[in-house]
N, C-alpha and C. Protein backbone atom coordinates (compact mmCIF):
# COMPACT_ATOMS: atom_id res chain seq x y z
N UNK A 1 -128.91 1.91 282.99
CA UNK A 1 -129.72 3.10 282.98
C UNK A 1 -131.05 2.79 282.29
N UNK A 2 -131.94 3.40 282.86
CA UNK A 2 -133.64 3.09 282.18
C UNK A 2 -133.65 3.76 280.83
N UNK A 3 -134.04 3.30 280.23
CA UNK A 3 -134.06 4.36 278.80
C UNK A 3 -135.69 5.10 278.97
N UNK A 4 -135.61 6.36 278.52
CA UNK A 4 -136.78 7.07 278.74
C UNK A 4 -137.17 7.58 277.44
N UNK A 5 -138.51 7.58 277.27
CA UNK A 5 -138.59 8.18 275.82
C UNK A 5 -139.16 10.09 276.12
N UNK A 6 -138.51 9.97 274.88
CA UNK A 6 -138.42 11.15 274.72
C UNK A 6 -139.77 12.15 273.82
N UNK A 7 -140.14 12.86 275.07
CA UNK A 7 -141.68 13.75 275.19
C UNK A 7 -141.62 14.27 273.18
N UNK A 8 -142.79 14.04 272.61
CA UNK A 8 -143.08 14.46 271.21
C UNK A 8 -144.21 15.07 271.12
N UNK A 9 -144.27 16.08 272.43
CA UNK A 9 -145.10 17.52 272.09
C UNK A 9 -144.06 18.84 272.45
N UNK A 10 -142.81 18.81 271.18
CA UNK A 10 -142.08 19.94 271.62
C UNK A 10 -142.42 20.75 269.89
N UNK A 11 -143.59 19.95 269.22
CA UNK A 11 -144.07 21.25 267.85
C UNK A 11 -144.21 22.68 268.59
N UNK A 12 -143.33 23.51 267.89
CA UNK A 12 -143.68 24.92 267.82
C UNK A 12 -143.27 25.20 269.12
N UNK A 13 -142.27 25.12 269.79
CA UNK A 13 -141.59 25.21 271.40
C UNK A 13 -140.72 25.13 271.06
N UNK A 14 -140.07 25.74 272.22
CA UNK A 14 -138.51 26.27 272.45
C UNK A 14 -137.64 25.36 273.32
N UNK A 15 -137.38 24.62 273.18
CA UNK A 15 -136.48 23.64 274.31
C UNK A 15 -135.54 24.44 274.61
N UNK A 16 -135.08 24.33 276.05
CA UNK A 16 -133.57 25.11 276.92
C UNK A 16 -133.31 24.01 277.90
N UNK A 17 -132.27 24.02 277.58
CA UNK A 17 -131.12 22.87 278.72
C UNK A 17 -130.52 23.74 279.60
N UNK A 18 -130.57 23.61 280.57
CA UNK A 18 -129.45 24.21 282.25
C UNK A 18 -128.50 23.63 281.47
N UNK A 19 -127.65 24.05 282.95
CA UNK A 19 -125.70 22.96 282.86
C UNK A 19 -126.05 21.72 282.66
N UNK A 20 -126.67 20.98 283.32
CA UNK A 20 -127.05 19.39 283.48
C UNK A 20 -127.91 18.66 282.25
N UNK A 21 -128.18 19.54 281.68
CA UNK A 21 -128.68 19.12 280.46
C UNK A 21 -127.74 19.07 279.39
N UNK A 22 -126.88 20.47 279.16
CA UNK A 22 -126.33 20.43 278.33
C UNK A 22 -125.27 19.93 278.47
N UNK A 23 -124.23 19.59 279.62
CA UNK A 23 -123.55 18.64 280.32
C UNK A 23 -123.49 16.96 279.73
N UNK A 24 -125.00 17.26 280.17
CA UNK A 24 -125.01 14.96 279.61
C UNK A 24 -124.84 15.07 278.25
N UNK A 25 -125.63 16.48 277.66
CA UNK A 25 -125.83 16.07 276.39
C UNK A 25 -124.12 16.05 275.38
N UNK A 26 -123.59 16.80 276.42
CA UNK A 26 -122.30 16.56 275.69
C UNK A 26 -121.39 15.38 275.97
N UNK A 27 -122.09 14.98 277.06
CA UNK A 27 -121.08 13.28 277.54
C UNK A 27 -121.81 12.19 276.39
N UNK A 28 -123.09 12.70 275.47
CA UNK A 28 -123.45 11.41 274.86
C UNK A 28 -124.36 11.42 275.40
N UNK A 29 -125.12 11.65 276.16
CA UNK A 29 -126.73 11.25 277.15
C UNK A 29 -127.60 11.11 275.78
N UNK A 30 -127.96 9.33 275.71
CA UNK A 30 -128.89 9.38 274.34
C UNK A 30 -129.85 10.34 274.36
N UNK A 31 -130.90 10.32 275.70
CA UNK A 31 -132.17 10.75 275.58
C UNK A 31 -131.75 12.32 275.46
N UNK A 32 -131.29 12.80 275.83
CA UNK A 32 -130.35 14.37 275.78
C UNK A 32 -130.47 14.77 274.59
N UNK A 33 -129.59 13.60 273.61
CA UNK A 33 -129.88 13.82 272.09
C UNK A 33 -130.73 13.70 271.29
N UNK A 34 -131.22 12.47 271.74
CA UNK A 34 -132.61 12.43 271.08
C UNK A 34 -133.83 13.57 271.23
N UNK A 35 -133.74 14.59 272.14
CA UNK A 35 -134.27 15.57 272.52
C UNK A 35 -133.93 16.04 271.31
N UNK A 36 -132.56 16.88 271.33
CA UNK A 36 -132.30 17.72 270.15
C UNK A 36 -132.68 17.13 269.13
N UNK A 37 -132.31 15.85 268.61
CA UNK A 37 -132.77 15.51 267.35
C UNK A 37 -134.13 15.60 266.21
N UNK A 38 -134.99 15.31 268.08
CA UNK A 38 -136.44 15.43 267.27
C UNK A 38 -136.51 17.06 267.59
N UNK A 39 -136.55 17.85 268.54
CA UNK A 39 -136.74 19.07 267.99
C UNK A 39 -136.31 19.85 266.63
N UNK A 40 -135.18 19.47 266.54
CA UNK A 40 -134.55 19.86 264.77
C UNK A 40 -135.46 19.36 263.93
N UNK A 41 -136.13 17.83 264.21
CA UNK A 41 -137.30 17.26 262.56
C UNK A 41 -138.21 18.33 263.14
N UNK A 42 -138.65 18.89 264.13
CA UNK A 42 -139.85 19.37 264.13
C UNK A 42 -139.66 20.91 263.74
N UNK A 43 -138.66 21.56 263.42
CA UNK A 43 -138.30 23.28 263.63
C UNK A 43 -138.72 23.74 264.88
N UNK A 44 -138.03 22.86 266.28
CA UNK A 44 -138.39 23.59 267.49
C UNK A 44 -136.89 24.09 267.95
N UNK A 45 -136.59 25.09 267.97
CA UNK A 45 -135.33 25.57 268.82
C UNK A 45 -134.92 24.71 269.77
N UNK A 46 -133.53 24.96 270.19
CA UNK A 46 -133.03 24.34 270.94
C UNK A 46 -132.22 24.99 271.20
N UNK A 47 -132.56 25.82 273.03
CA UNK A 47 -131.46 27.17 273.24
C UNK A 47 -130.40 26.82 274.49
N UNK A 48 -129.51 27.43 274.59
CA UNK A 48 -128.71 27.68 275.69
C UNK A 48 -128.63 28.85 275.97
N UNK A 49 -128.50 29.42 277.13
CA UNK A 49 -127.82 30.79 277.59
C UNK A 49 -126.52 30.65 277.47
N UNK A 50 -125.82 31.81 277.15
CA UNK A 50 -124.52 31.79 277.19
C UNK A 50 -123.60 31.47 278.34
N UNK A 51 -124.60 32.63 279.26
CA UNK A 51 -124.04 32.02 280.73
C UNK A 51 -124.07 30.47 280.97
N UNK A 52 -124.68 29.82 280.77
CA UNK A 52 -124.65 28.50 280.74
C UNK A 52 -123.63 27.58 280.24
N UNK A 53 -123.26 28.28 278.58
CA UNK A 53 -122.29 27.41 278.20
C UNK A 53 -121.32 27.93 278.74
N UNK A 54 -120.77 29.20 279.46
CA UNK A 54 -119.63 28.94 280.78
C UNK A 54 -119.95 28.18 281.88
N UNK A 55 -121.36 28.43 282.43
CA UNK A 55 -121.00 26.83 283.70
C UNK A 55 -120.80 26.00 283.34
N UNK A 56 -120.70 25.15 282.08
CA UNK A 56 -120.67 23.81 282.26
C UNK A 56 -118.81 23.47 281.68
N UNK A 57 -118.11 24.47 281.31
CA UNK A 57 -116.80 24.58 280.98
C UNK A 57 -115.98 23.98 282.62
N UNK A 58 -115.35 22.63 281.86
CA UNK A 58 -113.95 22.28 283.33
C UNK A 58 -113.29 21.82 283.11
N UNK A 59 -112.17 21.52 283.71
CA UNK A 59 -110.72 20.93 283.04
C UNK A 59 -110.80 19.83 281.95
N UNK A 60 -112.02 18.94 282.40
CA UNK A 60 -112.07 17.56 281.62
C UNK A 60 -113.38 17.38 280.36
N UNK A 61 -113.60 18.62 280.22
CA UNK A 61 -114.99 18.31 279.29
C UNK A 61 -114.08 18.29 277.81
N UNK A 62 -114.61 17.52 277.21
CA UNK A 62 -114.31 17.38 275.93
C UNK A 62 -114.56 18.08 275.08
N UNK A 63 -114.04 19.06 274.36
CA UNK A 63 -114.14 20.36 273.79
C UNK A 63 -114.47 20.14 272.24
N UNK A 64 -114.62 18.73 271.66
CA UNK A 64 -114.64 18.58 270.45
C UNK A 64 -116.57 18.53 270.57
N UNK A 65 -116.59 17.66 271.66
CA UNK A 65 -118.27 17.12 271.65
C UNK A 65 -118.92 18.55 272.17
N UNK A 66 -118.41 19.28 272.94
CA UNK A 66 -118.84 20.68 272.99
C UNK A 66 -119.58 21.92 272.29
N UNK A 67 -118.39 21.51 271.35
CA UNK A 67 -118.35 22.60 270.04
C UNK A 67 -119.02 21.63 269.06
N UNK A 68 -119.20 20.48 268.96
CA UNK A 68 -120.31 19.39 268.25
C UNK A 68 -121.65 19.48 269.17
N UNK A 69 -122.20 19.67 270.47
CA UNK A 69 -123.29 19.48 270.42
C UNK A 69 -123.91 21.46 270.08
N UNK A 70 -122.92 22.35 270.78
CA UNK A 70 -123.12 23.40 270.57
C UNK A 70 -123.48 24.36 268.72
N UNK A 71 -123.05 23.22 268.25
CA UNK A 71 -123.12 23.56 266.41
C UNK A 71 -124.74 23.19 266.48
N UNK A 72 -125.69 22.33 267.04
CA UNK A 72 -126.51 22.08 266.91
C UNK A 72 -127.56 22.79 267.50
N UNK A 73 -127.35 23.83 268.07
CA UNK A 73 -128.66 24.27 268.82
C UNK A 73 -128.07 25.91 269.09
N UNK A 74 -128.83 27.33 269.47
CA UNK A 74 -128.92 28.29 269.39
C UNK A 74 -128.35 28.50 270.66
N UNK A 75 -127.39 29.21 270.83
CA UNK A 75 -126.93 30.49 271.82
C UNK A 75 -127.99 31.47 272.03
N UNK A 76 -128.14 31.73 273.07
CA UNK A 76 -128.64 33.18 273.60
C UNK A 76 -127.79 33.63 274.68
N UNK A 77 -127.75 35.43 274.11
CA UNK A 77 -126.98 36.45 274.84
C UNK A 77 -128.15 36.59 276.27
N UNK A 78 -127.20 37.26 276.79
CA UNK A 78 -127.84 37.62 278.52
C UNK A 78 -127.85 38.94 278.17
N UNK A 79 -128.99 39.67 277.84
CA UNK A 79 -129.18 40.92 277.46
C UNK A 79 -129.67 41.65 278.99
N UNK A 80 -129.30 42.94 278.58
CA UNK A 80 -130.13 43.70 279.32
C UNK A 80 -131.27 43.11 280.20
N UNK A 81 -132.26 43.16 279.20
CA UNK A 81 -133.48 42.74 279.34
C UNK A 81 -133.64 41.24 279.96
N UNK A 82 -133.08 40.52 279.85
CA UNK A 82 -132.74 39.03 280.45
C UNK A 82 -132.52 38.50 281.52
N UNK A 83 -131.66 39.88 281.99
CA UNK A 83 -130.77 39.88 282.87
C UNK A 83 -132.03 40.66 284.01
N UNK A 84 -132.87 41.91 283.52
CA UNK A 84 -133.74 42.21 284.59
C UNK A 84 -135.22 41.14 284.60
N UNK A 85 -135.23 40.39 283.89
CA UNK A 85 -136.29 39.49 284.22
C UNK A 85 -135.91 38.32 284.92
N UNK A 86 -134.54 37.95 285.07
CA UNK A 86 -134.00 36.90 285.73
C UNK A 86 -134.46 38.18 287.38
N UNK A 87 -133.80 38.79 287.33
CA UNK A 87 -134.07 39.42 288.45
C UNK A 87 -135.58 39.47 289.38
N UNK A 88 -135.96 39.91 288.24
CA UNK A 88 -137.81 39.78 288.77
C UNK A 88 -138.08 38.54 288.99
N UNK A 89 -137.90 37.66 287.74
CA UNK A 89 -138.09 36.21 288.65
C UNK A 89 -137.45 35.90 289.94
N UNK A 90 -136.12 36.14 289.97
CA UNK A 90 -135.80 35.65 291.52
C UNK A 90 -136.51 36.29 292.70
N UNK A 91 -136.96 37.51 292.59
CA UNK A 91 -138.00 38.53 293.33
C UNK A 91 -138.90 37.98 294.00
N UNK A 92 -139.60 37.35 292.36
CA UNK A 92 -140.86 37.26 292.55
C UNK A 92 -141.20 35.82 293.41
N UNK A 93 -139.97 34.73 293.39
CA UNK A 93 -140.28 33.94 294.06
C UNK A 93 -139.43 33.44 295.28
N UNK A 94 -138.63 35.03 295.65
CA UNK A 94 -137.97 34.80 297.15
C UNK A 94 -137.12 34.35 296.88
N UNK A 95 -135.93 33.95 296.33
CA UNK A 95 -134.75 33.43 295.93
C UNK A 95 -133.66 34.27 296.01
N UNK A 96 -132.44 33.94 296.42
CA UNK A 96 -131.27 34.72 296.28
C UNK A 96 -130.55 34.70 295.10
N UNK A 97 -130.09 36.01 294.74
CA UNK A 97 -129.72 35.74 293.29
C UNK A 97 -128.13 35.28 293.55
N UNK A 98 -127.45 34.96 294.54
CA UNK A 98 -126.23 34.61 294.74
C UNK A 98 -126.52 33.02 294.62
N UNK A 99 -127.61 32.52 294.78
CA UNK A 99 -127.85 30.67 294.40
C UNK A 99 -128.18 30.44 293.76
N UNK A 100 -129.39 31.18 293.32
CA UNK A 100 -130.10 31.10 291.91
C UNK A 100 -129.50 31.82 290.64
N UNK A 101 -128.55 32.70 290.69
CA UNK A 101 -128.77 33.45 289.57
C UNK A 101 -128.74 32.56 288.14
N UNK A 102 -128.03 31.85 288.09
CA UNK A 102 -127.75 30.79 286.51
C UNK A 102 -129.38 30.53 286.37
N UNK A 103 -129.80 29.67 287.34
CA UNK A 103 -131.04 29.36 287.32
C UNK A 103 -132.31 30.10 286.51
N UNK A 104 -132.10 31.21 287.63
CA UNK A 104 -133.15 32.41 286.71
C UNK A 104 -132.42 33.03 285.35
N UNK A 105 -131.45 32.79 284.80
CA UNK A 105 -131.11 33.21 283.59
C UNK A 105 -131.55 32.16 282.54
N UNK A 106 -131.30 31.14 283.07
CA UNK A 106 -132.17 29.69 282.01
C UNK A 106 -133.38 30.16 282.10
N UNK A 107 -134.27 30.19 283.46
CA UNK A 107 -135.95 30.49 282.84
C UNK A 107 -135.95 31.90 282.47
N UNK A 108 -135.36 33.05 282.70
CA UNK A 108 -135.68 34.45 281.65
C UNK A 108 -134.98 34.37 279.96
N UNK A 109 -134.75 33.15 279.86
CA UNK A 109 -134.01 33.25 278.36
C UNK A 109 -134.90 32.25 278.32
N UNK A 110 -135.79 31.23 278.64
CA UNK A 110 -137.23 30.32 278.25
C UNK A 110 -137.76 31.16 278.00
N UNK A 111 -138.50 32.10 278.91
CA UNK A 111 -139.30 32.67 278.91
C UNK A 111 -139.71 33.73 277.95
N UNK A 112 -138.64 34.23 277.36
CA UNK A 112 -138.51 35.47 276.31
C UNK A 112 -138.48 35.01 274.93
N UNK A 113 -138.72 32.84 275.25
CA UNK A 113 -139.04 32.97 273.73
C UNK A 113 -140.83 32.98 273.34
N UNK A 114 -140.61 32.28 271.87
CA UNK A 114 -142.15 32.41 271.07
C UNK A 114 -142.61 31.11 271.96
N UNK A 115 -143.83 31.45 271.91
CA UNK A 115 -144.75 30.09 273.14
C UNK A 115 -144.21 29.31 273.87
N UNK A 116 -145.10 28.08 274.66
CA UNK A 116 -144.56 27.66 275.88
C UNK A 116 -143.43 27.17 275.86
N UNK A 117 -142.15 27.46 276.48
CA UNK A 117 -141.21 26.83 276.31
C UNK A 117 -141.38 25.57 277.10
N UNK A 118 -140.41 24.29 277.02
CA UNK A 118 -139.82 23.42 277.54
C UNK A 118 -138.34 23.50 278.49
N UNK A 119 -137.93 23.50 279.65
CA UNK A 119 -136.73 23.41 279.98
C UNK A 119 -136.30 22.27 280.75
N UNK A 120 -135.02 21.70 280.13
CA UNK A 120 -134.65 20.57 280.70
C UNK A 120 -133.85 20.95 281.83
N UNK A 121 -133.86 19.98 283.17
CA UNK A 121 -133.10 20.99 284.33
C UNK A 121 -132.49 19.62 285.18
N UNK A 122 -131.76 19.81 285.77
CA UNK A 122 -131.63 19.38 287.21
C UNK A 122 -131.43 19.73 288.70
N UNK A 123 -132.66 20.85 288.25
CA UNK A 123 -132.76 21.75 289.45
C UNK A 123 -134.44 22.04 289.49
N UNK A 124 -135.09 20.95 289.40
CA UNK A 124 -136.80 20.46 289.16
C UNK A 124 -137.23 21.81 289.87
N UNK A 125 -137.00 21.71 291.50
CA UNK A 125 -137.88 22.51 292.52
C UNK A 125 -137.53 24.46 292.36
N UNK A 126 -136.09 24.29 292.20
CA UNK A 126 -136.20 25.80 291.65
C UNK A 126 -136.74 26.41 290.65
N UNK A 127 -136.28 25.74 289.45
CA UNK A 127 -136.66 26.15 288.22
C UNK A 127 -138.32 25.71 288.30
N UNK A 128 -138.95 25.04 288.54
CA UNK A 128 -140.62 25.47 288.86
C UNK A 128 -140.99 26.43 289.40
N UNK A 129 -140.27 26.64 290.36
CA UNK A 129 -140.84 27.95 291.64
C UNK A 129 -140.05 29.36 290.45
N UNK A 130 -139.15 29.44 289.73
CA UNK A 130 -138.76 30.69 289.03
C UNK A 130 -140.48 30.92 288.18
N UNK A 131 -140.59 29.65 287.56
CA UNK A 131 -141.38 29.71 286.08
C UNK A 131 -142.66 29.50 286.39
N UNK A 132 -142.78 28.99 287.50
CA UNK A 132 -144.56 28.60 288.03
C UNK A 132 -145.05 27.82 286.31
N UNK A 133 -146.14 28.02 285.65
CA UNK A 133 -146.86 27.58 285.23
C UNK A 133 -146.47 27.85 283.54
N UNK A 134 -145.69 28.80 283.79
CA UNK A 134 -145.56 29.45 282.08
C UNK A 134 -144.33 28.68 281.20
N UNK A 135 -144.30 27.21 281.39
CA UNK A 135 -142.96 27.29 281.00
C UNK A 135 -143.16 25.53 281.37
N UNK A 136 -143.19 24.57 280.39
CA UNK A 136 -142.84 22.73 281.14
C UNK A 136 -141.55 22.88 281.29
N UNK A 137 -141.47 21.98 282.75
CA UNK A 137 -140.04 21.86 282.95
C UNK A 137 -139.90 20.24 283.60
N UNK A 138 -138.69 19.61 283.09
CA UNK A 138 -138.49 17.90 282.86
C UNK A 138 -137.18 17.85 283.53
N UNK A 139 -137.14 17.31 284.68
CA UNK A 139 -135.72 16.79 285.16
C UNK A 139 -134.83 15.84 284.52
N UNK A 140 -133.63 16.27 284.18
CA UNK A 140 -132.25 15.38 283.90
C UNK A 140 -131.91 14.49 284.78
């Protein structure tokens, strides 16, 4: 595997991992961690949606490294409010919320934090077209 370094303009940003982010990051994915790591020296968040940490739940995930990478970084609830901006995003850029919905719940829980967020994805072309411009987004 190529080793990639890991982007050090996440001062004062919100990092959010999809499934595929938070996925590797629980198989061990160095650069995954090294993400979190330097956001923690810097005081940059490091969020999940909740909905999220149910997609990435399956027979074989390791529940210790789970609940170890999950000790390290912030939960967010799918509020109300979360939940109708995921909506508007899928709206706004023609998407079905029966394919997208996880999707647009990662960028309306980016989006609702303090300045530009960061989201790590492996879903590049959607999650751009949810977030357009307001929001860097870095494929897994």
């Amino acid at each position: 595997m190529t080793r990639r370094r890991v982007p050090r303009d996440h001062a004062a940003r919100v990092v959010v991992f999809d499934c595929q982010a938070l996925a590797r990051a629980v198989t061990g994915d160095e650069y995954l961690r090294g993400v979190i790591r330097l956001a923690k020296q810097e005081n940059s968040p490091v969020v999940v949606s909740v909905a999220t940490m149910v997609e990435v739940i399956h027979p074989r995930i390791d529940t210790r490294e789970l609940r170890y990478v999950l000790s390290l970084i912030r939960l967010v609830d799918v509020t109300a409010d979360i939940a109708r901006s995921a909506s508007e995003l899928l709206s706004a850029a023609g998407l079905h919320g029966h394919t997208h919905a996880l999707d647009s719940f990662v960028c309306a829980t980016a989006l609702a934090s303090q300045g530009h967020p960061t989201i790590y994805t492996s879903d590049l072309g959607d999650v751009q077209r949810l977030v357009g411009n307001r929001a860097s987004v870095i494929r897994v």
